[in-house]
C-alpha atoms as a PDB file:
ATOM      1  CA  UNK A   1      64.884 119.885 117.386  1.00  0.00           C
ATOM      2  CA  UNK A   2      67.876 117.832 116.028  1.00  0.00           C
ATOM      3  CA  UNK A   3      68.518 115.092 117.822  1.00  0.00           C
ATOM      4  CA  UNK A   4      72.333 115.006 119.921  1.00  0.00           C
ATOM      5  CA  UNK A   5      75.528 113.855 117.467  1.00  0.00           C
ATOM      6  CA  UNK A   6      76.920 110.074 118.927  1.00  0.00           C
ATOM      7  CA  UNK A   7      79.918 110.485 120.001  1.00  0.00           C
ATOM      8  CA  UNK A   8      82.802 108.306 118.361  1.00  0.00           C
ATOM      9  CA  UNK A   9      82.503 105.031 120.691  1.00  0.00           C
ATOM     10  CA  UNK A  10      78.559 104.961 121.068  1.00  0.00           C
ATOM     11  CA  UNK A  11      78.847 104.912 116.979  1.00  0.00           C
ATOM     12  CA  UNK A  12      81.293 102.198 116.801  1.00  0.00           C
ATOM     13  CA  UNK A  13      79.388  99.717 119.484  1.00  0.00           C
ATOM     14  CA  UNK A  14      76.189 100.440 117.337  1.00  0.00           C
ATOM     15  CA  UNK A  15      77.975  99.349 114.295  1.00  0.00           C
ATOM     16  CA  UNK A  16      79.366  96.364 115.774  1.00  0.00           C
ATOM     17  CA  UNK A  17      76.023  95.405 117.325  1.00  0.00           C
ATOM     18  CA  UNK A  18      74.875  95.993 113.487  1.00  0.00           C
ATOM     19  CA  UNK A  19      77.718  93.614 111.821  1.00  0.00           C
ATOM     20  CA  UNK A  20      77.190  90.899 113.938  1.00  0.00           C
ATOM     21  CA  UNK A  21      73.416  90.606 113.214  1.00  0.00           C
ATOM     22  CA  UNK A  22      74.081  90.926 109.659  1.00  0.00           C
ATOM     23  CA  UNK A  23      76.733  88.174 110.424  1.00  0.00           C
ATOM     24  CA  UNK A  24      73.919  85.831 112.424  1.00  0.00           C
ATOM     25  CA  UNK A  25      71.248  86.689 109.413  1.00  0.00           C
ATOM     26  CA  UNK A  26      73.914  85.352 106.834  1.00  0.00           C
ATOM     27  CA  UNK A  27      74.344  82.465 108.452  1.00  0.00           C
ATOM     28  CA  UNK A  28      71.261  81.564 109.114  1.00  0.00           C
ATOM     29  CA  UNK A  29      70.507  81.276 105.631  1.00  0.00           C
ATOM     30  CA  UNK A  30      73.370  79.751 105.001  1.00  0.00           C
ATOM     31  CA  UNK A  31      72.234  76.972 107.031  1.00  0.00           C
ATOM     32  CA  UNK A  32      68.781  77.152 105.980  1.00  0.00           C
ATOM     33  CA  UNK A  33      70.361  76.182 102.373  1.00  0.00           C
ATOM     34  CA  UNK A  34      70.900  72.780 101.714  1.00  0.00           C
ATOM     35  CA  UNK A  35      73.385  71.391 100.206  1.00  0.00           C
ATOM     36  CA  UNK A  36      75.469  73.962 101.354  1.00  0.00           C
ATOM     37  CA  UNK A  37      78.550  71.513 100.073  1.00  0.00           C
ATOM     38  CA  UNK A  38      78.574  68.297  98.374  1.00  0.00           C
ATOM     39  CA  UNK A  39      77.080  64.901  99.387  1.00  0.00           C
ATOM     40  CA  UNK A  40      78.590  62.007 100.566  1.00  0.00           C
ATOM     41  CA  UNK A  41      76.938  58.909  99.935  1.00  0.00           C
ATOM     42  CA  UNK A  42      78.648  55.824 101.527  1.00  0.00           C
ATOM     43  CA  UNK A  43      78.212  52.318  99.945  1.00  0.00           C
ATOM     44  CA  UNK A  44      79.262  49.325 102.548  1.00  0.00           C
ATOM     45  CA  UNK A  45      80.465  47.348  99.848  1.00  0.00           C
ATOM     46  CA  UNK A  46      83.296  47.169  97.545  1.00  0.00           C
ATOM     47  CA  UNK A  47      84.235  49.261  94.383  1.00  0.00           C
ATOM     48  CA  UNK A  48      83.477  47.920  91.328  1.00  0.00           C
ATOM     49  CA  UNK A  49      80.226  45.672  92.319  1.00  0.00           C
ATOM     50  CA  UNK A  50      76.557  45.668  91.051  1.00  0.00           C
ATOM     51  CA  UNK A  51      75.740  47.767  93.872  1.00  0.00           C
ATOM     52  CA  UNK A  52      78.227  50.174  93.988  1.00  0.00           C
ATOM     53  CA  UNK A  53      78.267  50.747  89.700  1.00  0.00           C
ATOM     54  CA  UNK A  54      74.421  51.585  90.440  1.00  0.00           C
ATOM     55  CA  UNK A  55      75.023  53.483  93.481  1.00  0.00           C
ATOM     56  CA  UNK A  56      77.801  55.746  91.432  1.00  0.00           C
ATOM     57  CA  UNK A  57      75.203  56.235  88.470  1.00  0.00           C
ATOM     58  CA  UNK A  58      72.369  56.981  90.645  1.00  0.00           C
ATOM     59  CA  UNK A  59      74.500  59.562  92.333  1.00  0.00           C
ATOM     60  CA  UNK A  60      75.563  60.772  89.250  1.00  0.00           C
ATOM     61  CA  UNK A  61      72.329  61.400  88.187  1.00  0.00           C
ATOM     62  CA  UNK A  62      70.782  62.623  91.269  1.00  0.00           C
ATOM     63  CA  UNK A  63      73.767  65.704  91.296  1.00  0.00           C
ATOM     64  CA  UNK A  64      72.139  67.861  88.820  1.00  0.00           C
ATOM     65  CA  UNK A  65      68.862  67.910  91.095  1.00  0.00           C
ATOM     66  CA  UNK A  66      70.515  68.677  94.350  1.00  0.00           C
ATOM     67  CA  UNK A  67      72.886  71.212  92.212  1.00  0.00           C
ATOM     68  CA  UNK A  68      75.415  69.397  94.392  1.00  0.00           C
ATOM     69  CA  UNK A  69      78.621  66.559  93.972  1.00  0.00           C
ATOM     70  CA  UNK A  70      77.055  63.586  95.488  1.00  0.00           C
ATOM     71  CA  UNK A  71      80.558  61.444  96.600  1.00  0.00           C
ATOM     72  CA  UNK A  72      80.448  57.635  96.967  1.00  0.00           C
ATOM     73  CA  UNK A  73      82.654  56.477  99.931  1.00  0.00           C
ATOM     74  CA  UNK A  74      82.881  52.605 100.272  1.00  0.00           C
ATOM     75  CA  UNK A  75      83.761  51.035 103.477  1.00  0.00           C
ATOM     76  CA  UNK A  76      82.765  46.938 102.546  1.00  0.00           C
ATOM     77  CA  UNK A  77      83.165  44.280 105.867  1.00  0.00           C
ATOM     78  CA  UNK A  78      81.184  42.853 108.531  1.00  0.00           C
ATOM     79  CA  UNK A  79      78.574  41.445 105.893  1.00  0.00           C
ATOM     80  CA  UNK A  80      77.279  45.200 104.736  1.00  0.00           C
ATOM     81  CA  UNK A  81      76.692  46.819 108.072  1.00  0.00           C
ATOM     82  CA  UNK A  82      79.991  49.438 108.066  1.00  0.00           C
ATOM     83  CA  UNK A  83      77.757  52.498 106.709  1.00  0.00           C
ATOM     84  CA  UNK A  84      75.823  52.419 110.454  1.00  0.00           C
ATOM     85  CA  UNK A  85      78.958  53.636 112.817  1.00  0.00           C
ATOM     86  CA  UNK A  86      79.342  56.386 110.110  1.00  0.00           C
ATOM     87  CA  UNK A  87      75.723  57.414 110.146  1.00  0.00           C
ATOM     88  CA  UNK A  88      75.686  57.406 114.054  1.00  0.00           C
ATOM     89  CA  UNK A  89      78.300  59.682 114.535  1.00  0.00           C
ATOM     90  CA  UNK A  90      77.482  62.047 111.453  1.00  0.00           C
ATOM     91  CA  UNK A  91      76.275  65.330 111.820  1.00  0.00           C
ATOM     92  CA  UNK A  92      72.405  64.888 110.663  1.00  0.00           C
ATOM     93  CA  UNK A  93      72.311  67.797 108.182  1.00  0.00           C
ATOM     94  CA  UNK A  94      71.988  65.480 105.377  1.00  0.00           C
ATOM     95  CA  UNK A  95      75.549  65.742 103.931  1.00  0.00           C
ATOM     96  CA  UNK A  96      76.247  62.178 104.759  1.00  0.00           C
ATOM     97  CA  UNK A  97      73.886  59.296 103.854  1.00  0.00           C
ATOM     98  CA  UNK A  98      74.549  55.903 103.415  1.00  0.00           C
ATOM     99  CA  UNK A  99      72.759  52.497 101.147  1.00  0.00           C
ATOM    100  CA  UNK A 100      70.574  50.906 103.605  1.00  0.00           C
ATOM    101  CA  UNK A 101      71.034  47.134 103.048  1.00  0.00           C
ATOM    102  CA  UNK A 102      68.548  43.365 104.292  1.00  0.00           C
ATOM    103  CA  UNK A 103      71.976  42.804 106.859  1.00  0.00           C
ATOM    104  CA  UNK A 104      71.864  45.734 108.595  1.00  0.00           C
ATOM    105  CA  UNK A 105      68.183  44.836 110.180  1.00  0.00           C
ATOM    106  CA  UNK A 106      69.496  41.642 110.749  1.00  0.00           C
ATOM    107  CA  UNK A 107      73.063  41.759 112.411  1.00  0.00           C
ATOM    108  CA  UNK A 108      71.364  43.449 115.664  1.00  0.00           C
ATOM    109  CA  UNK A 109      69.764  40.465 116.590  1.00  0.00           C
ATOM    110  CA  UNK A 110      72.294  37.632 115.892  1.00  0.00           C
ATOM    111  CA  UNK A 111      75.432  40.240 117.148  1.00  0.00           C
ATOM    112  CA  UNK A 112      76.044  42.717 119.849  1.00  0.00           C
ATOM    113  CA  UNK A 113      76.147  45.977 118.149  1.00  0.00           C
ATOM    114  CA  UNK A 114      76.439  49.642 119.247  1.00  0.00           C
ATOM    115  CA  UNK A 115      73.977  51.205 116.549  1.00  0.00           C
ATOM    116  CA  UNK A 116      70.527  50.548 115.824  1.00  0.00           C
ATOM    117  CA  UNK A 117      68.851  50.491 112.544  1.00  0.00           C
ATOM    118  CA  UNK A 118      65.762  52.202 113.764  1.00  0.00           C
ATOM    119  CA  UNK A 119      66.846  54.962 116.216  1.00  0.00           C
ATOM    120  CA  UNK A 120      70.046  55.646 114.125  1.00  0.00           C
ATOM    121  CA  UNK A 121      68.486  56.290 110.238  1.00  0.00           C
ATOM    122  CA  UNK A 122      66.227  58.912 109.053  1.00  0.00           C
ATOM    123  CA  UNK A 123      64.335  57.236 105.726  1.00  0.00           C
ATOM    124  CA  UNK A 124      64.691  58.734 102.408  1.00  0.00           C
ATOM    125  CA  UNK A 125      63.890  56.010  99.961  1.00  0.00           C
ATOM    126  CA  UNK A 126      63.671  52.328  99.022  1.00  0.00           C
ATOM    127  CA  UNK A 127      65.197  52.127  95.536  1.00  0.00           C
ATOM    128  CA  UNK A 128      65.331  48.231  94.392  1.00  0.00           C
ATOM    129  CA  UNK A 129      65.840  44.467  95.691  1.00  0.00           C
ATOM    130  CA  UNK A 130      68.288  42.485  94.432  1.00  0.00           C
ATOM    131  CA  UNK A 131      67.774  38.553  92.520  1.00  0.00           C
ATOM    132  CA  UNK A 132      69.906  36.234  94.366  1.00  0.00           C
ATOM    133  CA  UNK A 133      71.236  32.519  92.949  1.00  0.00           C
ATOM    134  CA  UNK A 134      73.002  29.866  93.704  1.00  0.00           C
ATOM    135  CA  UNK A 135      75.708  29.429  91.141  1.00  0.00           C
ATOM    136  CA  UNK A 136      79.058  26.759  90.094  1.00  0.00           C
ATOM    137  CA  UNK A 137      81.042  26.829  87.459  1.00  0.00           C
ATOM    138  CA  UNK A 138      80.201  26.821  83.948  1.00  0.00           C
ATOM    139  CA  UNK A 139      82.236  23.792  83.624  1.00  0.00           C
ATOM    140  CA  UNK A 140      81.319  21.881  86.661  1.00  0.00           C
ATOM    141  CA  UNK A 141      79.137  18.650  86.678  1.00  0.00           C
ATOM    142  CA  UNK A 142      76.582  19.937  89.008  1.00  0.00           C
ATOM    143  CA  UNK A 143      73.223  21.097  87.038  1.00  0.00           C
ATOM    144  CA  UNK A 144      71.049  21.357  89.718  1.00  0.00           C
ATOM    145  CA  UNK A 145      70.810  21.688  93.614  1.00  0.00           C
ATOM    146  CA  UNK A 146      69.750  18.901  94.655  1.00  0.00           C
ATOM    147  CA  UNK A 147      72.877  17.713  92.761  1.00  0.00           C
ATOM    148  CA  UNK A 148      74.836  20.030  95.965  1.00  0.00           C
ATOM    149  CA  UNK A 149      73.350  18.433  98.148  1.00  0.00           C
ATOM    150  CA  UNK A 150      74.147  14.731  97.271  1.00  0.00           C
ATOM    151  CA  UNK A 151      77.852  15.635  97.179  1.00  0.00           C
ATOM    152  CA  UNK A 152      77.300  17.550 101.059  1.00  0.00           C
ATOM    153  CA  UNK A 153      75.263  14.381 101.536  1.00  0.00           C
ATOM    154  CA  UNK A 154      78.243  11.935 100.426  1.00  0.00           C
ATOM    155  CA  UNK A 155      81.361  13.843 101.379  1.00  0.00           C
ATOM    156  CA  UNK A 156      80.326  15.806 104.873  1.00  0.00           C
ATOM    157  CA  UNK A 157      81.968  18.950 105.219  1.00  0.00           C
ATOM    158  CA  UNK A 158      83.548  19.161 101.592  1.00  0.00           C
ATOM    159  CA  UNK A 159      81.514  21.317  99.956  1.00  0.00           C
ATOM    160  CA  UNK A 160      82.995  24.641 100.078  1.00  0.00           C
ATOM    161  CA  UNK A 161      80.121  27.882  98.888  1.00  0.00           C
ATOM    162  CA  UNK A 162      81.020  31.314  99.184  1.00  0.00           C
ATOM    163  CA  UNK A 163      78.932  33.993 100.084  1.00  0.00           C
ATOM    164  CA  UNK A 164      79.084  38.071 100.446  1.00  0.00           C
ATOM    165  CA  UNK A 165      79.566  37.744 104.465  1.00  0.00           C
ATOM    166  CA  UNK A 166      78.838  36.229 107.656  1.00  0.00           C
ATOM    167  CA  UNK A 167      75.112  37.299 108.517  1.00  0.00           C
ATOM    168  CA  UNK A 168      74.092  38.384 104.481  1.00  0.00           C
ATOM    169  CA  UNK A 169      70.904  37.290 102.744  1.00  0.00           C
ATOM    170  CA  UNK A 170      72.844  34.502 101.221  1.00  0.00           C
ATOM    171  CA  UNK A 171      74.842  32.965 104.596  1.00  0.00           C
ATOM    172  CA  UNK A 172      71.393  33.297 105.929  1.00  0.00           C
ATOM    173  CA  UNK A 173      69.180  31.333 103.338  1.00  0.00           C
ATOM    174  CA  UNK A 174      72.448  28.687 103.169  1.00  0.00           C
ATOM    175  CA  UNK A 175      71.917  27.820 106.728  1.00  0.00           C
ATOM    176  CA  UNK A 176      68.192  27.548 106.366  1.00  0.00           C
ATOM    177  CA  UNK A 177      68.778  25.404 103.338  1.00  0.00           C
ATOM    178  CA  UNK A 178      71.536  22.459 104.339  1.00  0.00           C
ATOM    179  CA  UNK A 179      69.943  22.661 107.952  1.00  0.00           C
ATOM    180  CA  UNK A 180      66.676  21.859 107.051  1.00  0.00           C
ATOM    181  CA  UNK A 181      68.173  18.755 105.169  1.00  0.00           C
ATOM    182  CA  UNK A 182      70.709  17.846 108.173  1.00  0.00           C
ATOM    183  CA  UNK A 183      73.917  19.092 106.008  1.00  0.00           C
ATOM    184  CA  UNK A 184      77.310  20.594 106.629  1.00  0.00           C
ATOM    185  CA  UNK A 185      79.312  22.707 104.389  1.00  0.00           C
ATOM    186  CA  UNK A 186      81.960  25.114 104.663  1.00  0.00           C
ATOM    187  CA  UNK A 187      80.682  28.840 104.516  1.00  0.00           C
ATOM    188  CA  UNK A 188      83.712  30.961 102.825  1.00  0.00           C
ATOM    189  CA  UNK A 189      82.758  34.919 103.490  1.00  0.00           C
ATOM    190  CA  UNK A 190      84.279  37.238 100.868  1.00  0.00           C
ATOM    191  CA  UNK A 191      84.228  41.150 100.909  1.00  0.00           C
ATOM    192  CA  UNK A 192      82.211  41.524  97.714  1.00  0.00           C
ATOM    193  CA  UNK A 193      80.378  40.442  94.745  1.00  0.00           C
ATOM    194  CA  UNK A 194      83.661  40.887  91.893  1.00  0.00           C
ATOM    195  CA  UNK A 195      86.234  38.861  94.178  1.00  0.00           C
ATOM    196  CA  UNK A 196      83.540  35.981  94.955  1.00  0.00           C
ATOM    197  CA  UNK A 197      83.127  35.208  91.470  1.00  0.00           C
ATOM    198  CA  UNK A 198      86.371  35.265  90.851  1.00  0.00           C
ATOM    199  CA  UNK A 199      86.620  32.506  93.903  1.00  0.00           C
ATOM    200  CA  UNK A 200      83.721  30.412  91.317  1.00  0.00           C
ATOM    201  CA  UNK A 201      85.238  30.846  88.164  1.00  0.00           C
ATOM    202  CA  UNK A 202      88.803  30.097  89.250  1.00  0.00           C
ATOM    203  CA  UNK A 203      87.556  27.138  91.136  1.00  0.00           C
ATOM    204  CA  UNK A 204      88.722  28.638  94.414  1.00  0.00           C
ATOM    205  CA  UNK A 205      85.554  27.308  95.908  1.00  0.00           C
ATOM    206  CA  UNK A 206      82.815  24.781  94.941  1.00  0.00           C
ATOM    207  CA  UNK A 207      80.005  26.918  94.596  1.00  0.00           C
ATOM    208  CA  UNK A 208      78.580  30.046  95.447  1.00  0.00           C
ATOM    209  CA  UNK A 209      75.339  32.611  96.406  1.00  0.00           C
ATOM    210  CA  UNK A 210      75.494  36.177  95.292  1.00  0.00           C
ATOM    211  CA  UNK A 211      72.870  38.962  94.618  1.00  0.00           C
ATOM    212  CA  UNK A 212      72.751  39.479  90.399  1.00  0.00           C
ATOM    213  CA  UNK A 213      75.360  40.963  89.809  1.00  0.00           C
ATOM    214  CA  UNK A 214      76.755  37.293  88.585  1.00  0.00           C
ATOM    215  CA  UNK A 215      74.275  38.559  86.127  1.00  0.00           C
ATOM    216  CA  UNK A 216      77.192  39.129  83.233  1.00  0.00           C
ATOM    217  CA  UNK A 217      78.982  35.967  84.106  1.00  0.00           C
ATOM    218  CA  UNK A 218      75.738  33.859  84.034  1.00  0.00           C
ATOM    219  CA  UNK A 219      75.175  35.470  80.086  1.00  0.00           C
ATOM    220  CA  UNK A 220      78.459  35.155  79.368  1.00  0.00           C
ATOM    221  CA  UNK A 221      78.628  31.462  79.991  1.00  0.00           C
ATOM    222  CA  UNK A 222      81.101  31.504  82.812  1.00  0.00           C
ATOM    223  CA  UNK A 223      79.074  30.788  85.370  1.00  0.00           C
ATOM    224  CA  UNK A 224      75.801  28.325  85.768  1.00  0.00           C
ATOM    225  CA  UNK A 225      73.074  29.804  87.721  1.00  0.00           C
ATOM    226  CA  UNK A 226      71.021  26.527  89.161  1.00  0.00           C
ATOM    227  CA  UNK A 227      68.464  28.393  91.309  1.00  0.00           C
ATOM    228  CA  UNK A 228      67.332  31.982  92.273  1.00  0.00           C
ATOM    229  CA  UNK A 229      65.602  33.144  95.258  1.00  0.00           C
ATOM    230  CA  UNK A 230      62.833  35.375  93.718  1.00  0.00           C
ATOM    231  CA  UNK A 231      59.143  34.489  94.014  1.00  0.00           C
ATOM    232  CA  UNK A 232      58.823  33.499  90.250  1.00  0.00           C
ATOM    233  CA  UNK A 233      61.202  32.469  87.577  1.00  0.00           C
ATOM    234  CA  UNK A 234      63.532  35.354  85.889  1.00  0.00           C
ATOM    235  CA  UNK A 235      62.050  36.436  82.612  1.00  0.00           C
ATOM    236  CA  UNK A 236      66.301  36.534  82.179  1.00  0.00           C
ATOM    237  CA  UNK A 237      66.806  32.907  82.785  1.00  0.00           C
ATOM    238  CA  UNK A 238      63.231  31.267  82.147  1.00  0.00           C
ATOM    239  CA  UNK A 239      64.712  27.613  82.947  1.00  0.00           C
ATOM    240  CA  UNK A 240      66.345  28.356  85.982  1.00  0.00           C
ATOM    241  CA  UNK A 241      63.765  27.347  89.101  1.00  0.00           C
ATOM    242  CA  UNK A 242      63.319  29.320  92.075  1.00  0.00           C
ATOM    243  CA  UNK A 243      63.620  27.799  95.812  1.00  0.00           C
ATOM    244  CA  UNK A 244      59.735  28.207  95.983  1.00  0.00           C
ATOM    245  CA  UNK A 245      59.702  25.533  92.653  1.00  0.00           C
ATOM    246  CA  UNK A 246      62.199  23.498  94.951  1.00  0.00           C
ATOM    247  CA  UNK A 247      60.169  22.774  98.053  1.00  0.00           C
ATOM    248  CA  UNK A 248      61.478  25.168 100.045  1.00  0.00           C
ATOM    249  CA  UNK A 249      59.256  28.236 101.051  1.00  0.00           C
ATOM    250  CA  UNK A 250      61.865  30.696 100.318  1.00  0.00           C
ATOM    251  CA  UNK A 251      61.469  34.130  98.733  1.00  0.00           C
ATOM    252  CA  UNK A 252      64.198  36.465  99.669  1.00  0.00           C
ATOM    253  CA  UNK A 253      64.887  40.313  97.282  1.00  0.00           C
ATOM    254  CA  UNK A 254      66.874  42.339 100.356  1.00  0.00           C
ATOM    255  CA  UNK A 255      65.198  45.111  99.222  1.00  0.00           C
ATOM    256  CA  UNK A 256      67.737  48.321 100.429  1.00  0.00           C
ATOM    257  CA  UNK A 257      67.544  52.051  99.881  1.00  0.00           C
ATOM    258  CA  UNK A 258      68.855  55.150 101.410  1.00  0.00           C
ATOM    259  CA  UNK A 259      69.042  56.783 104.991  1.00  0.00           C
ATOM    260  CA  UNK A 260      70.801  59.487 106.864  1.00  0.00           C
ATOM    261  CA  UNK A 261      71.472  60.003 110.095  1.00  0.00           C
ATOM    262  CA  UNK A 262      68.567  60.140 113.103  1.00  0.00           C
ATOM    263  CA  UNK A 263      67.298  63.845 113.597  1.00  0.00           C
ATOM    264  CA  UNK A 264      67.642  64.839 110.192  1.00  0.00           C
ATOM    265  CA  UNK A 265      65.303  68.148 109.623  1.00  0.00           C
ATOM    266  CA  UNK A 266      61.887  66.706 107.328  1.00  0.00           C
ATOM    267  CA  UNK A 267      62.770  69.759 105.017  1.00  0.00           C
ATOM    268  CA  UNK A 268      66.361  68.285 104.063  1.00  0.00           C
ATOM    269  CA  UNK A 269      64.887  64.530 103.733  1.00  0.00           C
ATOM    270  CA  UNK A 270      62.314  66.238 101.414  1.00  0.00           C
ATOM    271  CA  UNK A 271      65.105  67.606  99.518  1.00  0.00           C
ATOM    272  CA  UNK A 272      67.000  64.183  99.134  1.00  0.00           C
ATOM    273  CA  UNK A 273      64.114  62.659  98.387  1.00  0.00           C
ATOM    274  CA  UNK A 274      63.100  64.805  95.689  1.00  0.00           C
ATOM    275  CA  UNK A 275      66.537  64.547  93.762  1.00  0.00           C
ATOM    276  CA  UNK A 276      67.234  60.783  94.641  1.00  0.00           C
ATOM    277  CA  UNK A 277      63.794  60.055  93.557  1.00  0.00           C
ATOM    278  CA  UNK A 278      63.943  61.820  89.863  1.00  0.00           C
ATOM    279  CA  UNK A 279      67.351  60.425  89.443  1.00  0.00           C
ATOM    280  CA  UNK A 280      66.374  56.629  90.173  1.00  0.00           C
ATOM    281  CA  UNK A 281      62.881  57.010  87.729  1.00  0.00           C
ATOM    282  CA  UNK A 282      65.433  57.928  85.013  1.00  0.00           C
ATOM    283  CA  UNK A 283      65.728  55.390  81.738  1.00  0.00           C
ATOM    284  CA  UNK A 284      69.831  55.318  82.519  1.00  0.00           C
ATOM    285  CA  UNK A 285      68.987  53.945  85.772  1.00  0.00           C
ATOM    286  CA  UNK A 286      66.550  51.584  85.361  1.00  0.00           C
ATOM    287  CA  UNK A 287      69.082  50.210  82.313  1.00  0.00           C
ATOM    288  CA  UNK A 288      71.653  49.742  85.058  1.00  0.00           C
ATOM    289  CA  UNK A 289      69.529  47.639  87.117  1.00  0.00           C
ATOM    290  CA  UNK A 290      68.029  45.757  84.031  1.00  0.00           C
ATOM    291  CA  UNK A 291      71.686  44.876  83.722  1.00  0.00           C
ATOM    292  CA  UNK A 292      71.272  42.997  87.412  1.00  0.00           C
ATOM    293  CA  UNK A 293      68.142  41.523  86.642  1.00  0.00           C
ATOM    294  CA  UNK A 294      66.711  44.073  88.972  1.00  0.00           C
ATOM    295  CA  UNK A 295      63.622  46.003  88.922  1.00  0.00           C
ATOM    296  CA  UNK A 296      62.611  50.010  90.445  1.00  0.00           C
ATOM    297  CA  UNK A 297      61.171  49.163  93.781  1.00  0.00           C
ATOM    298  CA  UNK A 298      60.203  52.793  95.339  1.00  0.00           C
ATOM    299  CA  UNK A 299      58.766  53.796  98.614  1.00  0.00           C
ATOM    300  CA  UNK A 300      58.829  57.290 100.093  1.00  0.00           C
ATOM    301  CA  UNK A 301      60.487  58.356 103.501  1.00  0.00           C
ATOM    302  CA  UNK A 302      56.691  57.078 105.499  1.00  0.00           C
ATOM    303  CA  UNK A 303      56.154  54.185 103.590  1.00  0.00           C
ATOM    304  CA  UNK A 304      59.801  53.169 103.622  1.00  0.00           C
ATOM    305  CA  UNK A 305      60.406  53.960 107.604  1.00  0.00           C
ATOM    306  CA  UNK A 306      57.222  51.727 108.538  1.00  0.00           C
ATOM    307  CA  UNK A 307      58.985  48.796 106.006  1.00  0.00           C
ATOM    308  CA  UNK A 308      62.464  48.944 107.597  1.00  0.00           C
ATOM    309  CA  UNK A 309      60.088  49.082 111.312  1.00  0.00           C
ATOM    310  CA  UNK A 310      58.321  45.800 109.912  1.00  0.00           C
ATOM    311  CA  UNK A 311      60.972  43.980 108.198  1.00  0.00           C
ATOM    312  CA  UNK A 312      63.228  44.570 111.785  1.00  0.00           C
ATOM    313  CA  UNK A 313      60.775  42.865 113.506  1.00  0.00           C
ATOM    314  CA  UNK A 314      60.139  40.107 111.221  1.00  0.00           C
ATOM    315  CA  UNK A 315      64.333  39.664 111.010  1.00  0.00           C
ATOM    316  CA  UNK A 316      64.019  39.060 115.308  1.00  0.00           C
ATOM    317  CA  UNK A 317      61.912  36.502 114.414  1.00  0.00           C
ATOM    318  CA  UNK A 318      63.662  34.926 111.875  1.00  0.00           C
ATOM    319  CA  UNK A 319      66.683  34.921 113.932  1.00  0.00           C
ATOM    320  CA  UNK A 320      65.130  33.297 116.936  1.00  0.00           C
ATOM    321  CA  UNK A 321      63.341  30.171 114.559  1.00  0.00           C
ATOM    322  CA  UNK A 322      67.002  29.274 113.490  1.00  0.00           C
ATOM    323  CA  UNK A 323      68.793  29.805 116.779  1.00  0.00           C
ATOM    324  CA  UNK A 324      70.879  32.428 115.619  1.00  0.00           C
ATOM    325  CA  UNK A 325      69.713  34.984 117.956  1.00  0.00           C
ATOM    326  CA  UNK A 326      71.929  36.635 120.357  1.00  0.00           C
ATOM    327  CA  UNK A 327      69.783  37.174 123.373  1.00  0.00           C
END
C-alpha cells in the first residue's frame, strides 16, 4: 500500500532537519582538518636576528609540509618571554605557536608572572642551542677576560657590557661571573642581537654577551670574541677558550624549540611535529645554523616536555643559589 504524500510543511521541516546535519557533518570535518588556515609562528625577538632569520627559513621550509603559510610575528621585550601571554590566551588548535626560549623557564622564578611555562605550552620540538661569547671590539686593548675584570677590578662600576635583556642566559651567567669575583659593572639590556652589536662596534658600550649570531662580525674582524660558553672549544674559533678552560664551571647552550598553547589535541601536535621536524633535518637549515655556529639539537614532543619539566626545576634552583629568586 503506498505510503500517505507529506504535506508541504512536514516536507520542509524534514529538509531543514536534513540541511543542518549536512551543515554539522561539514563542519566537523572542517575542524577535523588541520591547518584549516595558515600558521602563525611568533618569535619574541627582533626582526632581522640569528634567531628570527632561522625561525623565517625554518618556517619557510616547514610550509610545503603543512600545505599551509606558516607567518612569523615578532613581539621582542622583557628578555624573550612576550610569546607566553600570546600562547595563554590563544585558541589551542595549533594555529598559533610560538619559539620556546632558556628565559622563559627562568623569569617565573626571579619575577611575578601570570603564565606558566609548564601548564601554558603543549611541546612540539626542541630544534637547536645557541653558542654564547663574551665579545669587545675588534680594536679594543682587551684580549682576554681576565683582562675585564682587572679594569672592573681598577675602575668599580665603569665597565659597561650589554646583554639581550634583564633575566637572559647572558645577564644571568654575567652576574654569576663578576659576583663570584666580588665585581660591579653596569648591565645595559638591549632588545636584540643586531642593535647590541651595533652598541660594541660603535663603542656605545665596553663590551658585550650575545648568543652567535655575533658569529659574522667575529669572521669579519669587527668584533673579538674572548670566551664562549659551550662545553668545548668552537671548531669555528679553535683559540678562543671556553668558561670551563677559565675556572669557572660554566656550560650554558639555552637550548629552545617550539610550543603551542596548553590543550592542544595530540593529533594536531603530531601534525606540527611532522612538518617542523622534516623542515629543520633539511641541508638549507642546518646551513643557516652552521652560519651561528649552531648545531641540530632535536627532541620529540615526550622527550622535549620532560626537558622543559627538568630544566624548570633546575632554573628554581639556580635562581635560589644566586639570590635572585622571587619567593
Amino acid at each position: 500500500m503506498p505510503g500517505r504524500a507529506l504535506n508541504p510543511a512536514r516536507r520542509r521541516l524534514l529538509a531543514a532537519v536534513a540541511l543542518a546535519a549536512a551543515g554539522a557533518a561539514a563542519a566537523s570535518a572542517g575542524a577535523a582538518a588541520f591547518p584549516s588556515r595558515p600558521v602563525t609562528l611568533w618569535v619574541p625577538w627582533p626582526p632581522g636576528g640569528a634567531t628570527d632569520l632561522t625561525m623565517r627559513l625554518l618556517a619557510e621550509l616547514a610550509a610545503p609540509h603543512l600545505g599551509q603559510r606558516v607567518l612569523i610575528e615578532n613581539r621582542s621585550g622583557a628578555g624573550g618571554t612576550l610569546a607566553m601571554p600570546v600562547l595563554q590566551q590563544a585558541e589551542p588548535d595549533g594555529h598559533t605557536i610560538a619559539q620556546i626560549p632558556q628565559p622563559v623557564l627562568r623569569v617565573p622564578h626571579t619575577q611575578r608572572v601570570l603564565w606558566d611555562p609548564i601548564r601554558d605550552v603543549t611541546p612540539i620540538l626542541q630544534i637547536s642551542g645557541v653558542s654564547f661569547g663574551v665579545l669587545v671590539r675588534a680594536t679594543s686593548p682587551w684580549r682576554s677576560l681576565e683582562d675585564l675584570f682587572s679594569f672592573a677590578r681598577a675602575r668599580p662600576g665603569e665597565l659597561t657590557v650589554a646583554t639581550n635583556g634583564v633575566g637572559t642566559t647572558p645577564h644571568v651567567v654575567l652576574e654569576e661571573l663578576f659576583t663570584a669575583r666580588g665585581l660591579r659593572y653596569i648591565h645595559v639590556p638591549y632588545r636584540g642581537t643586531s642593535e647590541q652589536l651595533l652598541a660594541i662596534e660603535s663603542g656605545q658600550v665596553m663590551a658585550g654577551v650575545n648568543s652567535s649570531g655575533f658569529a659574522p662580525a667575529v669572521d669579519g674582524g669587527r668584533l673579538r670574541l674572548l670566551a664562549t660558553f659551550a662545553a668545548r672549544r668552537s671548531p669555528r674559533w679553535p683559540q678562543v677558550p671556553t668558561l670551563s678552560e677559565l675556572g669557572f664551571p660554566i656550560v650554558a647552550t639555552s637550548p629552545y624549540g617550539l610550543g603551542g598553547p596548553r590543550g592542544m589535541a595530540p593529533a594536531v601536535v603530531a601534525t606540527l611535529h611532522e612538518a617542523f621536524r622534516r623542515a629543520m633535518f633539511e641541508p638549507a637549515f642546518g646551513a643557516e645554523l652552521a652560519r651561528y655556529d649552531q648545531d641540530l639539537a632535536y627532541l620529540g614532543p615526550a622527550d622535549y616536555g620532560r626537558w622543559l619539566r627538568e630544566e624548570y626545576e633546575r632554573e628554581r634552583q639556580a635562581a635560589a643559589r644566586m639570590g635572585m629568586s622571587r619567593s
